[in-house]
Structure formats: C-alpha cells, structure tokens
C-alpha atoms as a PDB file:
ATOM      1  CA  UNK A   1     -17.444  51.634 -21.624  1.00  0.00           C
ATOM      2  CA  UNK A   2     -15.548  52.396 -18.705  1.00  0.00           C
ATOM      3  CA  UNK A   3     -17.791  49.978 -16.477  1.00  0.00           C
ATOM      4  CA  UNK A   4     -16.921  47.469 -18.873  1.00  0.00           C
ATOM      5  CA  UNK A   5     -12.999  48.242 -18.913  1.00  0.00           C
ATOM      6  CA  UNK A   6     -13.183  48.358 -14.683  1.00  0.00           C
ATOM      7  CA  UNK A   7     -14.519  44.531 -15.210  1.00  0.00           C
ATOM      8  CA  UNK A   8     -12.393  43.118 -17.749  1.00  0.00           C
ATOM      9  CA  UNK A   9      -9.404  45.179 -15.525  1.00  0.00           C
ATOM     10  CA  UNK A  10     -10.836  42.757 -12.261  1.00  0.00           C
ATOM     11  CA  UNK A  11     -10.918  39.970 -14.407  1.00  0.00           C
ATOM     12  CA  UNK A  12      -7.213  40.137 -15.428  1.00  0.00           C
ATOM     13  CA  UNK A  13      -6.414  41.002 -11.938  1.00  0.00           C
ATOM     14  CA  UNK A  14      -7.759  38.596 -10.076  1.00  0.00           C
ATOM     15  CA  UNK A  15      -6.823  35.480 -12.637  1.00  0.00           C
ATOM     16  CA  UNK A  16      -3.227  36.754 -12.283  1.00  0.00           C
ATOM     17  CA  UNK A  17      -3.636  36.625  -8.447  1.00  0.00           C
ATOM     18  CA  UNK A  18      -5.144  33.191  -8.584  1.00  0.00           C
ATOM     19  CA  UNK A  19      -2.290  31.660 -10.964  1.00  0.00           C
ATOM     20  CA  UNK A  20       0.265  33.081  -8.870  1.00  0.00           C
ATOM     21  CA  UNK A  21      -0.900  32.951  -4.666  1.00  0.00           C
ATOM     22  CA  UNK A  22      -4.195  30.715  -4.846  1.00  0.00           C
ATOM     23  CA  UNK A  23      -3.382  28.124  -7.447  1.00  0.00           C
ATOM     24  CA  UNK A  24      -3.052  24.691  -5.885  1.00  0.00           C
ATOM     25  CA  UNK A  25       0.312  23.923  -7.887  1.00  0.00           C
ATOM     26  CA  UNK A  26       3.231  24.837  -9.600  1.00  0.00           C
ATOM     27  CA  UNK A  27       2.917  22.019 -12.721  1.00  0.00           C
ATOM     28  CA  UNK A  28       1.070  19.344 -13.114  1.00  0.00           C
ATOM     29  CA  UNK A  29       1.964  15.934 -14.817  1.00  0.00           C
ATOM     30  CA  UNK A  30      -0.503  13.756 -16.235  1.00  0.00           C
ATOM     31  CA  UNK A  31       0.502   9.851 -16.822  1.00  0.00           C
ATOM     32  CA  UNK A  32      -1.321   6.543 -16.973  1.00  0.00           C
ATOM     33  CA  UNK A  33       0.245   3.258 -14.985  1.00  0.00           C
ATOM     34  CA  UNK A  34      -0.583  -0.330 -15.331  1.00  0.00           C
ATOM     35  CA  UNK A  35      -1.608  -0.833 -11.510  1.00  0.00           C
ATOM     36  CA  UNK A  36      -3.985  -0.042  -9.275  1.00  0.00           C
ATOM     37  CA  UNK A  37      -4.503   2.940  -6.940  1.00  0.00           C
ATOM     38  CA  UNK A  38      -2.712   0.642  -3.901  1.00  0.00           C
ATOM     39  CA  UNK A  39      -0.160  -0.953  -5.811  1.00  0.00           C
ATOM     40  CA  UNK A  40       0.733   2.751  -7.100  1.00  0.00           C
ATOM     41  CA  UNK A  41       0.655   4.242  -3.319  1.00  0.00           C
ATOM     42  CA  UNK A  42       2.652   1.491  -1.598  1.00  0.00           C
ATOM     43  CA  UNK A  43       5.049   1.832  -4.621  1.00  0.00           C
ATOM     44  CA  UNK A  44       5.633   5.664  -4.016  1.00  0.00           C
ATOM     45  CA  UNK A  45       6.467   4.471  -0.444  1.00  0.00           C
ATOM     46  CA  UNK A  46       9.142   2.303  -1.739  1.00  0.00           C
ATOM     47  CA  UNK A  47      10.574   4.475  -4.167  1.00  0.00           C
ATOM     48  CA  UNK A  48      10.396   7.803  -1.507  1.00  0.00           C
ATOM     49  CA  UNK A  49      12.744   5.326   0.623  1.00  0.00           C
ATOM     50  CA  UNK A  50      15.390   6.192  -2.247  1.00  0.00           C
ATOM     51  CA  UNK A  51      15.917   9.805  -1.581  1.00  0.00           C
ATOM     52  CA  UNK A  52      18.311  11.742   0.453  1.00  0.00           C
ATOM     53  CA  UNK A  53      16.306  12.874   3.577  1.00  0.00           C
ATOM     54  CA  UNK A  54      13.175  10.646   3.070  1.00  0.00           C
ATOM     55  CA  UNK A  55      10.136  12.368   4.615  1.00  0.00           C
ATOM     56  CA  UNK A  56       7.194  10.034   5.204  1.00  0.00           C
ATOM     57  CA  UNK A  57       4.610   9.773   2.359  1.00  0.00           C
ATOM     58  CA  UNK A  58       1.538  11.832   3.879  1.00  0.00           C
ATOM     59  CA  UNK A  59      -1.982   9.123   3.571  1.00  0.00           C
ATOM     60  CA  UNK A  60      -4.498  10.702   2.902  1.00  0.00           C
ATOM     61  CA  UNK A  61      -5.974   7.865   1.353  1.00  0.00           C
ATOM     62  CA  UNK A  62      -4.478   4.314  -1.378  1.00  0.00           C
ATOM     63  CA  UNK A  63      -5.150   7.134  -4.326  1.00  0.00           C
ATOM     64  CA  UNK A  64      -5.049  10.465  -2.716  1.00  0.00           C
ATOM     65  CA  UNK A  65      -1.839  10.785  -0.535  1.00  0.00           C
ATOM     66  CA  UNK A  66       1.224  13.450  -0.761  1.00  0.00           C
ATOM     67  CA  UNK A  67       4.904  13.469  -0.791  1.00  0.00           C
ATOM     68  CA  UNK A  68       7.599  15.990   0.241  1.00  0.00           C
ATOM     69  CA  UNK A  69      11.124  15.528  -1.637  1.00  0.00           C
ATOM     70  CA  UNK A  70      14.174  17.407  -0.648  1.00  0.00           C
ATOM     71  CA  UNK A  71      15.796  19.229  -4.089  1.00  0.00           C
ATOM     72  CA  UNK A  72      19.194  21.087  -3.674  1.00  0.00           C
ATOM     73  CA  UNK A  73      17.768  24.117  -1.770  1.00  0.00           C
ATOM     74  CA  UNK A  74      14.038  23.276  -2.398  1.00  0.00           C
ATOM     75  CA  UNK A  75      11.091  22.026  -0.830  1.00  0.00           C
ATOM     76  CA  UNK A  76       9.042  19.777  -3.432  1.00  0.00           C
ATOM     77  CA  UNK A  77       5.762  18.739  -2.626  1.00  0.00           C
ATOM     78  CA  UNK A  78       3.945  16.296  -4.718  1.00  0.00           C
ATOM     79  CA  UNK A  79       0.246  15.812  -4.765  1.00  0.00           C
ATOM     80  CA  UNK A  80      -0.973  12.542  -6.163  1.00  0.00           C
ATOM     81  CA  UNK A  81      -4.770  11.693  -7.285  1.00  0.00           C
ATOM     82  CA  UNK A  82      -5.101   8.553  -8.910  1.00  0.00           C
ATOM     83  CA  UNK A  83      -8.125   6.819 -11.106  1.00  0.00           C
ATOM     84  CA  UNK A  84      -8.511   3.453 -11.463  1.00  0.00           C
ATOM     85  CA  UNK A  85      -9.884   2.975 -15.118  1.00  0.00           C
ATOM     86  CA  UNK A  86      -9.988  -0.667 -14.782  1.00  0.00           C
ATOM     87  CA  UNK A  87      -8.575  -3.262 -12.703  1.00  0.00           C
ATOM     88  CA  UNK A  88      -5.238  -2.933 -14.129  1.00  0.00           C
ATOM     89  CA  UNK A  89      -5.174   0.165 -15.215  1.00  0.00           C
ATOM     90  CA  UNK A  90      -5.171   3.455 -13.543  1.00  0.00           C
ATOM     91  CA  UNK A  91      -4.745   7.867 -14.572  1.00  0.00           C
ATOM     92  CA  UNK A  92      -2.452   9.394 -12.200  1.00  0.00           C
ATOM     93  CA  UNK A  93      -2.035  12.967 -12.063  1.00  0.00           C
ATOM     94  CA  UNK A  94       0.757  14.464  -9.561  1.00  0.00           C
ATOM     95  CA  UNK A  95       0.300  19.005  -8.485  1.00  0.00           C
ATOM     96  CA  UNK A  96       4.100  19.668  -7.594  1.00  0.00           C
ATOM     97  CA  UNK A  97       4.875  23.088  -5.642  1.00  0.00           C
ATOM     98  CA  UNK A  98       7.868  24.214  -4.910  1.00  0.00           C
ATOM     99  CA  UNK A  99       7.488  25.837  -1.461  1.00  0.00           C
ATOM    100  CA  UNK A 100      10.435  27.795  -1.276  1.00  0.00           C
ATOM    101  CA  UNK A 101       9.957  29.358  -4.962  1.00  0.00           C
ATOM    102  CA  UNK A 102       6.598  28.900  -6.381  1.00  0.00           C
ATOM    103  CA  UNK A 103       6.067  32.200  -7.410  1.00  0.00           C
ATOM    104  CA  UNK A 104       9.097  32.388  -9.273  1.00  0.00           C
ATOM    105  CA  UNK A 105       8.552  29.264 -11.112  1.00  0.00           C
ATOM    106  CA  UNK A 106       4.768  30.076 -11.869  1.00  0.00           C
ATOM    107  CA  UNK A 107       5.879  33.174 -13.369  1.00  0.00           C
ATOM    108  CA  UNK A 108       8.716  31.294 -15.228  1.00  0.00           C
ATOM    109  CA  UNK A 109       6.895  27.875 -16.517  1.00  0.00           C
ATOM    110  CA  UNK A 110       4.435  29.573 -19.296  1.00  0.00           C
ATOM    111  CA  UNK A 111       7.351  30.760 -21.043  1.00  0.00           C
ATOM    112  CA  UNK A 112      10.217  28.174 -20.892  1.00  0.00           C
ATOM    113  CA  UNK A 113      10.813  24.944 -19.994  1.00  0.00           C
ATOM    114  CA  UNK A 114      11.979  25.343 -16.630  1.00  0.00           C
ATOM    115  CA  UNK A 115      14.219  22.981 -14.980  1.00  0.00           C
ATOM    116  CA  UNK A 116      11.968  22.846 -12.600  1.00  0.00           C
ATOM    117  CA  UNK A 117       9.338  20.927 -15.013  1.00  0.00           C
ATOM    118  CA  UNK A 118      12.291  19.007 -16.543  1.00  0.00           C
ATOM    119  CA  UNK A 119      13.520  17.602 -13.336  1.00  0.00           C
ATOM    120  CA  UNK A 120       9.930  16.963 -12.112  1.00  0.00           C
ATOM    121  CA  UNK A 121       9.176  15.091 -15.486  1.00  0.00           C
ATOM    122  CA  UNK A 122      12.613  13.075 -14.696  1.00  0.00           C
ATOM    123  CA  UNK A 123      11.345  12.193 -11.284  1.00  0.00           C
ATOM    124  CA  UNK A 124       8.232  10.506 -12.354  1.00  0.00           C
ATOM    125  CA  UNK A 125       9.409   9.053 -15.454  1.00  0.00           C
ATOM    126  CA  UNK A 126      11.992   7.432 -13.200  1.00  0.00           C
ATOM    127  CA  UNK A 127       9.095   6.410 -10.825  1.00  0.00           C
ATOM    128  CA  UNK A 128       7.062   5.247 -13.502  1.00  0.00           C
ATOM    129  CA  UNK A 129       9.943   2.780 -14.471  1.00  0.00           C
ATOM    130  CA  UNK A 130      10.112   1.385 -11.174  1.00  0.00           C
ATOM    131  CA  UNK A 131       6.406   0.876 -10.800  1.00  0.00           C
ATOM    132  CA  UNK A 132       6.590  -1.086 -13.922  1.00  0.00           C
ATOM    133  CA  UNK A 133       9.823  -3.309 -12.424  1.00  0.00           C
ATOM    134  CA  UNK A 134       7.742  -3.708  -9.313  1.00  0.00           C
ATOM    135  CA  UNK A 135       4.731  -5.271 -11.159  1.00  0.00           C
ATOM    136  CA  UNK A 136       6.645  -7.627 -12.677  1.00  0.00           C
ATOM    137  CA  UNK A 137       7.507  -9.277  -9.855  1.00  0.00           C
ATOM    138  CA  UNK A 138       4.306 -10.600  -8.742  1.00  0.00           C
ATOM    139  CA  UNK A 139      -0.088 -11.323  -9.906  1.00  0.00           C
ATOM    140  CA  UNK A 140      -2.709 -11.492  -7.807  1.00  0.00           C
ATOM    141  CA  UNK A 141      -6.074 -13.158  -9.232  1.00  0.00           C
ATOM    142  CA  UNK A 142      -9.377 -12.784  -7.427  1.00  0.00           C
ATOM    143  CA  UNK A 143     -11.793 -15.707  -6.972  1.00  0.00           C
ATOM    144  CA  UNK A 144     -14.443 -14.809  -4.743  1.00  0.00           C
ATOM    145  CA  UNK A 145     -16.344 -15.310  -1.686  1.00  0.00           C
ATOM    146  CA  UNK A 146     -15.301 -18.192   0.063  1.00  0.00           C
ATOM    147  CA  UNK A 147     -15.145 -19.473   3.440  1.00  0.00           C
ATOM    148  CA  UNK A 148     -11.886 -19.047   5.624  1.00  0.00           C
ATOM    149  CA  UNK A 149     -10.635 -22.432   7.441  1.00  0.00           C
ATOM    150  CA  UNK A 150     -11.260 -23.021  10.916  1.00  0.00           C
ATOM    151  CA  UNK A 151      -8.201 -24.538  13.302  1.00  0.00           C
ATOM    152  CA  UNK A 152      -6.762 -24.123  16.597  1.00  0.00           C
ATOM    153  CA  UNK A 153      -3.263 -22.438  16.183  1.00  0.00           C
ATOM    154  CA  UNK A 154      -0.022 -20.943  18.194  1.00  0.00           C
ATOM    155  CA  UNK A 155       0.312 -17.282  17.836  1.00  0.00           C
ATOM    156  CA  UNK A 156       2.736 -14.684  18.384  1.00  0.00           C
ATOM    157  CA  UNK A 157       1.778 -11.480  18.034  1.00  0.00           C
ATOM    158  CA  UNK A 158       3.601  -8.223  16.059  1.00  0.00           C
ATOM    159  CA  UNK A 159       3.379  -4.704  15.667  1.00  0.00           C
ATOM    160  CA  UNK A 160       5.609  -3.339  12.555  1.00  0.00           C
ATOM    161  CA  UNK A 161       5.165  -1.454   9.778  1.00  0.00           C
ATOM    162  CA  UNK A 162       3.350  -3.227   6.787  1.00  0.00           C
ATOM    163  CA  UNK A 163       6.411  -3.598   4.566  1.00  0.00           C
ATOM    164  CA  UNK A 164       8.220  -5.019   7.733  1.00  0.00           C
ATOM    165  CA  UNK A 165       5.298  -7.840   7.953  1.00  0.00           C
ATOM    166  CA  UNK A 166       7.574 -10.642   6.197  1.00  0.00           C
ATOM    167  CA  UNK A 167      10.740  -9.670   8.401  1.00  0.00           C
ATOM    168  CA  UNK A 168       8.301 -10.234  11.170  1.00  0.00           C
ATOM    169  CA  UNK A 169       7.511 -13.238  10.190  1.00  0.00           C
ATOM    170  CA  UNK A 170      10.807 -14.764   9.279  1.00  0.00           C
ATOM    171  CA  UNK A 171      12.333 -13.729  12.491  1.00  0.00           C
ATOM    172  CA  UNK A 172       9.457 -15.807  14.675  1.00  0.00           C
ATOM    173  CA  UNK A 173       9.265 -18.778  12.185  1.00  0.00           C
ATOM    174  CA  UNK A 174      12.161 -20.618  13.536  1.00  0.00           C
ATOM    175  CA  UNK A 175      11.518 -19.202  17.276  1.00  0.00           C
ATOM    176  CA  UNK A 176       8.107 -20.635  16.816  1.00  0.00           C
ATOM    177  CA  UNK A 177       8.457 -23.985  15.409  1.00  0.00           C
ATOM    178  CA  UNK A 178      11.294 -25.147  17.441  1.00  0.00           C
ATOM    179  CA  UNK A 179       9.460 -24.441  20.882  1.00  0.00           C
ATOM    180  CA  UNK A 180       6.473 -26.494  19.396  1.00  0.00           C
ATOM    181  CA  UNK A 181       8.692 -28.976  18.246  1.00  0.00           C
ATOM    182  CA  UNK A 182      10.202 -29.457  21.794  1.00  0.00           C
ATOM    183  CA  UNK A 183       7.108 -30.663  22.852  1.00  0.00           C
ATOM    184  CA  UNK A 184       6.625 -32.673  19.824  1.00  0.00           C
ATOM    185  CA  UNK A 185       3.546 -30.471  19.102  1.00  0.00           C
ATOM    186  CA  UNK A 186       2.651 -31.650  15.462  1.00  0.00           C
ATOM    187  CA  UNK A 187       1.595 -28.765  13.143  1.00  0.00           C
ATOM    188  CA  UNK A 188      -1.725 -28.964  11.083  1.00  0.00           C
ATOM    189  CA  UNK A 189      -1.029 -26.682   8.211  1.00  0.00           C
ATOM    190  CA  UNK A 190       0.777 -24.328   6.451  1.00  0.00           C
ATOM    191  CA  UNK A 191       1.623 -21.064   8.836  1.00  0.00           C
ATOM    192  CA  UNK A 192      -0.624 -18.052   8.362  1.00  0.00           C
ATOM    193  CA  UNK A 193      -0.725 -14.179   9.369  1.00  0.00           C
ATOM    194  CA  UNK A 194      -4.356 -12.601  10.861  1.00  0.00           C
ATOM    195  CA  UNK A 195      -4.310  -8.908  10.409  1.00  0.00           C
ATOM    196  CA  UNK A 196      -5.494  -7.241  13.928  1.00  0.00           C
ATOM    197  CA  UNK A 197      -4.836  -3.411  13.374  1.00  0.00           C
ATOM    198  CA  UNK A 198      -4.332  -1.992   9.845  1.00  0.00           C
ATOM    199  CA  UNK A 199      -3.572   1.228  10.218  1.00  0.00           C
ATOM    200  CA  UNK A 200      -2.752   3.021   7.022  1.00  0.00           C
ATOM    201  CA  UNK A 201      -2.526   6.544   8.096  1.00  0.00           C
ATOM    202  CA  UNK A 202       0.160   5.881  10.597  1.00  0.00           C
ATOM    203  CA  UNK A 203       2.338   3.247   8.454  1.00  0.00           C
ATOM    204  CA  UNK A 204       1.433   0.452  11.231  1.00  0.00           C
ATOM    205  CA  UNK A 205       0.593  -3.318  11.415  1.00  0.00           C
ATOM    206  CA  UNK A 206      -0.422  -5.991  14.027  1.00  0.00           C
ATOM    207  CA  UNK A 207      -0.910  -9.146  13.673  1.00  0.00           C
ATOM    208  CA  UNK A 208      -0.831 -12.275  14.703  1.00  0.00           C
ATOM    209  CA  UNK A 209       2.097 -15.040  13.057  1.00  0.00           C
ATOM    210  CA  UNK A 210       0.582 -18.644  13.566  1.00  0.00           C
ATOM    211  CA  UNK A 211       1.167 -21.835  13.086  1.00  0.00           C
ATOM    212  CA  UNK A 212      -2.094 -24.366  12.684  1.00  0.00           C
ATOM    213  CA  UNK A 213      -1.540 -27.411  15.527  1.00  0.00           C
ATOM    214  CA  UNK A 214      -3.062 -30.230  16.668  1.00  0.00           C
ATOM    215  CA  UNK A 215      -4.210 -29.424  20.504  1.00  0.00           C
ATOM    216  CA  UNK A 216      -2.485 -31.831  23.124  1.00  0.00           C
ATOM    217  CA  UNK A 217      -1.636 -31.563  26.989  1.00  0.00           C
ATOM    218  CA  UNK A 218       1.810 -30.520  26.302  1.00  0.00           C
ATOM    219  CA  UNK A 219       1.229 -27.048  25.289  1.00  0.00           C
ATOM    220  CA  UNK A 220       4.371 -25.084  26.399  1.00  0.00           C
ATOM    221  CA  UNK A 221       3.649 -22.317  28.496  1.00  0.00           C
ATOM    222  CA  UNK A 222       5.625 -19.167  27.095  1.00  0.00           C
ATOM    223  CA  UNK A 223       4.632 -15.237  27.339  1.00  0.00           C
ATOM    224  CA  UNK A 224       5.256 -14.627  24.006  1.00  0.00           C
ATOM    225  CA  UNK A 225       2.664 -17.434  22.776  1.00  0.00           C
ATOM    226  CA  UNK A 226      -0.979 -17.151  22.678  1.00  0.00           C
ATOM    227  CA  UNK A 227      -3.145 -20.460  22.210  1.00  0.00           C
ATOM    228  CA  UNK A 228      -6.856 -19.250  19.919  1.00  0.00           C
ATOM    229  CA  UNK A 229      -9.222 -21.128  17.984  1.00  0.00           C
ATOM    230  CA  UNK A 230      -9.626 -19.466  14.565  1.00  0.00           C
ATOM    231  CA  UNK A 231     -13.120 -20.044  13.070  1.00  0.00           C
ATOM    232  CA  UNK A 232     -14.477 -20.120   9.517  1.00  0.00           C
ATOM    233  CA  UNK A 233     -15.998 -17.001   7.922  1.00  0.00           C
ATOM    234  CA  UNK A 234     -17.309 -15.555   4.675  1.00  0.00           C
ATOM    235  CA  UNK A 235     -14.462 -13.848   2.597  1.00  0.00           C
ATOM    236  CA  UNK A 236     -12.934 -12.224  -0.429  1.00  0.00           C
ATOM    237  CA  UNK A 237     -10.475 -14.671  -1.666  1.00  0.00           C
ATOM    238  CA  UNK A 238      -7.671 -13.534  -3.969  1.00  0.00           C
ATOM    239  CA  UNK A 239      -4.385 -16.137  -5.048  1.00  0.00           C
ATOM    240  CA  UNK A 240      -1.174 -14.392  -4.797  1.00  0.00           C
ATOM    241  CA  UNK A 241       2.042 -14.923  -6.349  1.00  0.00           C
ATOM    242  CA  UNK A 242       5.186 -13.244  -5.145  1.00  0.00           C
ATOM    243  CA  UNK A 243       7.466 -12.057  -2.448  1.00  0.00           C
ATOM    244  CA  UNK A 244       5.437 -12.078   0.749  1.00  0.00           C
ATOM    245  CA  UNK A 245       6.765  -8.921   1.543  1.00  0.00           C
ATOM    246  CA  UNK A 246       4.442  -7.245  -1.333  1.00  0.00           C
ATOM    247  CA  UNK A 247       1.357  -9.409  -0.529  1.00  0.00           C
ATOM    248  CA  UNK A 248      -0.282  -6.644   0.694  1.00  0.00           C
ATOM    249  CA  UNK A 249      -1.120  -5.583  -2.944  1.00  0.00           C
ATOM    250  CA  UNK A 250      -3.523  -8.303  -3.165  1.00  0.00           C
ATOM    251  CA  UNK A 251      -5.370  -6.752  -0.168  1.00  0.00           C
ATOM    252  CA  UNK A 252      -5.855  -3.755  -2.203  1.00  0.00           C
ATOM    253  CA  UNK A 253      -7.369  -5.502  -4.957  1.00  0.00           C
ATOM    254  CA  UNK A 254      -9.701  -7.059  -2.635  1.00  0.00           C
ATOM    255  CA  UNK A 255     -10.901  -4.056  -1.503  1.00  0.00           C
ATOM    256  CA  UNK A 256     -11.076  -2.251  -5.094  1.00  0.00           C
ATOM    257  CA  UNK A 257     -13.200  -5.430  -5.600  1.00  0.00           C
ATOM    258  CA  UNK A 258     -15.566  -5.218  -2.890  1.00  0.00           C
ATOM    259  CA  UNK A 259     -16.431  -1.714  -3.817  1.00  0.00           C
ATOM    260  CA  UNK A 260     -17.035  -2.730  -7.404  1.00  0.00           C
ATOM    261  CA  UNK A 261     -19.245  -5.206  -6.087  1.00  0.00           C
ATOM    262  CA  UNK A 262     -21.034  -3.303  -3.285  1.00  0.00           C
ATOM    263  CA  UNK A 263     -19.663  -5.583  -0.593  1.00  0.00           C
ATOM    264  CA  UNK A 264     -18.810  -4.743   2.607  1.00  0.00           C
ATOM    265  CA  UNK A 265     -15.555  -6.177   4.448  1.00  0.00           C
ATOM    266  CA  UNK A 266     -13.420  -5.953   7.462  1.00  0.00           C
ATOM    267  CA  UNK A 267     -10.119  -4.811   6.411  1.00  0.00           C
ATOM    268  CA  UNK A 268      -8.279  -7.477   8.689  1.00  0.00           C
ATOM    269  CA  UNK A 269      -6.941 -10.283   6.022  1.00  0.00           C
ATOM    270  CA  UNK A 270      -6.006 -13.391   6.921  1.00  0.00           C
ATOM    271  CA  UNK A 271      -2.962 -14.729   4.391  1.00  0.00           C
ATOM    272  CA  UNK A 272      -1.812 -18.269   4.355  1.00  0.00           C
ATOM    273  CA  UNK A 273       1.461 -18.866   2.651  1.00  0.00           C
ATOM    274  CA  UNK A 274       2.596 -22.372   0.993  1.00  0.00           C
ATOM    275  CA  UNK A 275       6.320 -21.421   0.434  1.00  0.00           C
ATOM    276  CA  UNK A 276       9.642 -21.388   2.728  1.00  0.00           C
ATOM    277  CA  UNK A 277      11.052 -18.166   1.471  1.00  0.00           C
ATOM    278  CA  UNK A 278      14.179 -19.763   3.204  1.00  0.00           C
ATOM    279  CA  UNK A 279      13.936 -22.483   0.481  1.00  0.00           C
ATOM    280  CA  UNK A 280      14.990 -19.668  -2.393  1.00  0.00           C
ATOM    281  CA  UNK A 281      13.385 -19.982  -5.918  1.00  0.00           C
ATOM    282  CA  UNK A 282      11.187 -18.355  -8.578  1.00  0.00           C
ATOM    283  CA  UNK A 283       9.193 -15.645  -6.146  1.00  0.00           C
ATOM    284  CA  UNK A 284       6.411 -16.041  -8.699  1.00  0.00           C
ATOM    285  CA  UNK A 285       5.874 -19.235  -7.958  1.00  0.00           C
ATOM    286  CA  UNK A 286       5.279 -18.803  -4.797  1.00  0.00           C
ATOM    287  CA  UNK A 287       1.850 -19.012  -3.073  1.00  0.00           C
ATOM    288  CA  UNK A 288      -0.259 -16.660  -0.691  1.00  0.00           C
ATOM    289  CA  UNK A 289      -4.265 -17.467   0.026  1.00  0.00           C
ATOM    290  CA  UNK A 290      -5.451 -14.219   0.988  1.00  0.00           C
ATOM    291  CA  UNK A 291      -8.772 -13.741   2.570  1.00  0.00           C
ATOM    292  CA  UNK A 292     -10.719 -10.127   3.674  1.00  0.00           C
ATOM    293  CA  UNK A 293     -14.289 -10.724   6.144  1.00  0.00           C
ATOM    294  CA  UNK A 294     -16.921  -9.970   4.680  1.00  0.00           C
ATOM    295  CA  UNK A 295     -18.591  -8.287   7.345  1.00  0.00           C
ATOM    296  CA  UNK A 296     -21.355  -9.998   8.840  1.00  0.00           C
ATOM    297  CA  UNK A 297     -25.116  -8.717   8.497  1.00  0.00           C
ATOM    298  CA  UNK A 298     -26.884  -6.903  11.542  1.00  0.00           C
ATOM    299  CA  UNK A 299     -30.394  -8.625  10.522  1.00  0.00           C
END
C-alpha cells in the first residue's frame, strides 16, 4: 500500500513540476483563419509592425514561426503552428508565455480568468480581424504548369526586404524607362521582377526589376544596368490580383501547390505585372503573372 502511495505521491509531483517549469506554455488559443499558412505568417509580420517596440517575427518556417510582444512590464512570447486544412482554410494554434511571470500565471489560469488570457484572447481576436481585412484585398488563382516567356531585357538589380519589393520597384521604374527612352530604346513588354535570393529566415530579397526591350546598338552604358537574355522554362503559374506589394502571397500558394502535387520548384518567381500602380484604381483589378521553376530533372 505504501509502494503504491510513494507512486501515486511521484505522479502528483512530477505533473505539478511539469505544468509549472517544463510545460511549453502559459495558454494556448486555438482558432481557424480563412488563409493559408503564408498568407497567415506574412500577415503576423504586418500586424507585429503595429506594436510599441516591434521585435522581429522569429522564421522558423511560413507555419511554424514565433513572436515576442512587449506588455506593460512583460515579455510575451507567442508560438504559432499552423495547418492548412484546405487551400483556403487553415487551424492555427498560438503557446503564449509570459517570460517574466509564467509561473505565476500557470498557477493563476486554472482558477480564474486571468487578464493575462483575456488580453491574449484580445490580441488575436484583433489579429484575426486584420487577417480577414487583409484577404479582402486581393485572390490569387492557380493554373498550372506553363512555360515562362523568353526576351532580352534591362535590369537593375535590388536587395530589400520582401514587403519593400514594390517600393523597389516604383523607385527604379521612372529611373529606368527614361534612360531607355533617351536612346529611344523601344520596350517589348510589360516590366517584370526575377527573384535571385529569397531568403525567408533573414527578412531579405534580391532581385532583378526589368524592363523587356528590343536589342539595338544604342544600349546606354550605365553601372547600375545589366543587359541578360531571359529564357523560357517550365513553371507553376498562378494569376494575381492586388497590390503588388502583397504578391508574394501568391508565391506561397504556389508552393503549398507544388507540395500537394509532389512537384519540385526553385523558389525564385518571376512576376510580370500589367498595371501602373501610378495610374490609381480598383487594386483588385489589377494584374500579376506569377511564375515558380519547376526544377529541371537530373536524368
């Protein structure tokens, strides 16, 4: 009896010491959003912009990443994990710690509604309806593999963060076009941006801004210009409507889509874009080709 009293005794013990040293959070919250796992991670970036004392969001990966908010005299750290259940549809569930008083608030939280939990809830409910604001504001519709075009094209090259990309973009445009022009270079299609570097963990993008041209003699020589041939290859295709400054999302779907369909890809997309954000109007209307390589076989 007193064998089975000792174990029982353990038992208790060493549950309490879990719950209160070794358990990975504080409270958990347990929501489902109408996006995918990238949509949902580069959201959280956006929205952690918002806060007094913005740390970085921590990648870990588009549906496993963490992020540290500043409350009053607290350190908050928030876990996220998210599912996709379909391709518009995801489970989210966010571990928050508090690292200056978890075990208080572990010891507090099975019997009360702490503020704590009520000002965590408040957080993501507020996230939640900014997510759904966000995906308003743009769709993105896959249509397959598809070759990319082929054209010889004036570059300039750019390092920025991925949410910078369309600042990047708009600040070369007229830098661009009216060197070419000087020459009376004629243009050959709508501009275009070919991902070089994607590097998610450290927030950073390069990539070259181009403009498709018709090759003459009168190229003008400039440092910050770089004359390529781009050639056609196989790709994921996806349409995308919206503010080119999200039109990343649509590379995320590509990618959810390649792993649904066992395909493997270079994660350097090529987007072409049919709209002068400079001309104003309904973002939704306007239009983004986005291609990801399929990478090519070894055989």
């Amino acid at each position: 009896m007193r064998k089975i009293i000792s174990i029982i005794l353990a038992v208790v013990v060493g549950v309490i010491l879990w719950y209160l040293f070794l358990k990975p959070q504080d409270y958990q919250v347990n929501f489902k959003a109408k996006a995918i796992p990238g949509t949902i991670f580069e959201s959280v970036k956006a929205w952690n912009k918002g806060f007094d004392s913005a740390v970085p969001v921590d990648y870990i990966s588009p549906s496993h990443f963490k992020q540290t908010i500043l409350v009053n005299d607290s350190v908050h750290e928030y876990e996220w994990e998210i599912n996709p259940v379909h391709d518009s549809l995801s489970e989210v569930q966010v571990n928050i710690k508090d690292l200056d008083h978890s075990v208080d608030n572990r010891l507090a939280v099975p019997f009360s509604d702490t503020d704590f939990e009520k000002g965590s809830r408040k957080l993501l409910l507020d996230f939640n309806d900014f997510l759904n604001e966000h995906i308003k504001g743009f769709n993105v519709t896959i249509e397959g593999e598809e070759e990319t075009f082929s054209s010889f094209c004036a570059c300039v090259q750019l390092t920025t963060s991925p949410e910078d990309k369309a600042k990047g973009m708009m600040a070369n445009y007229n830098f661009l076009n009216a060197i070419l022009l000087e020459k009376q270079i004629k243009l050959n299609g709508p501009p275009f941006v070919e991902v070089l570097d994607w590097d998610l963990e450290n927030n950073s993008l390069t990539y070259n801004f181009c403009n498709p041209i018709i090759r003459s003699e009168r190229l003008p020589d400039h440092p910050d210009i770089e004359y390529k041939r781009i050639f056609g290859k196989n790709a994921i295709k996806a349409i995308y409507h919206g503010n080119y400054i999200t039109s990343d999302r649509a590379w995320y779907a590509i990618m959810d889509y390649a792993k649904e369909n066992n395909i493997l890809i270079e994660k350097k997309p090529i987007e072409v874009f049919y709209n002068n954000p400079n001309m104003g109007g309904n973002e939704l209307e306007w239009t983004t080709e986005v291609f990801m390589p399929i990478k090519e076989s070894d055989e």
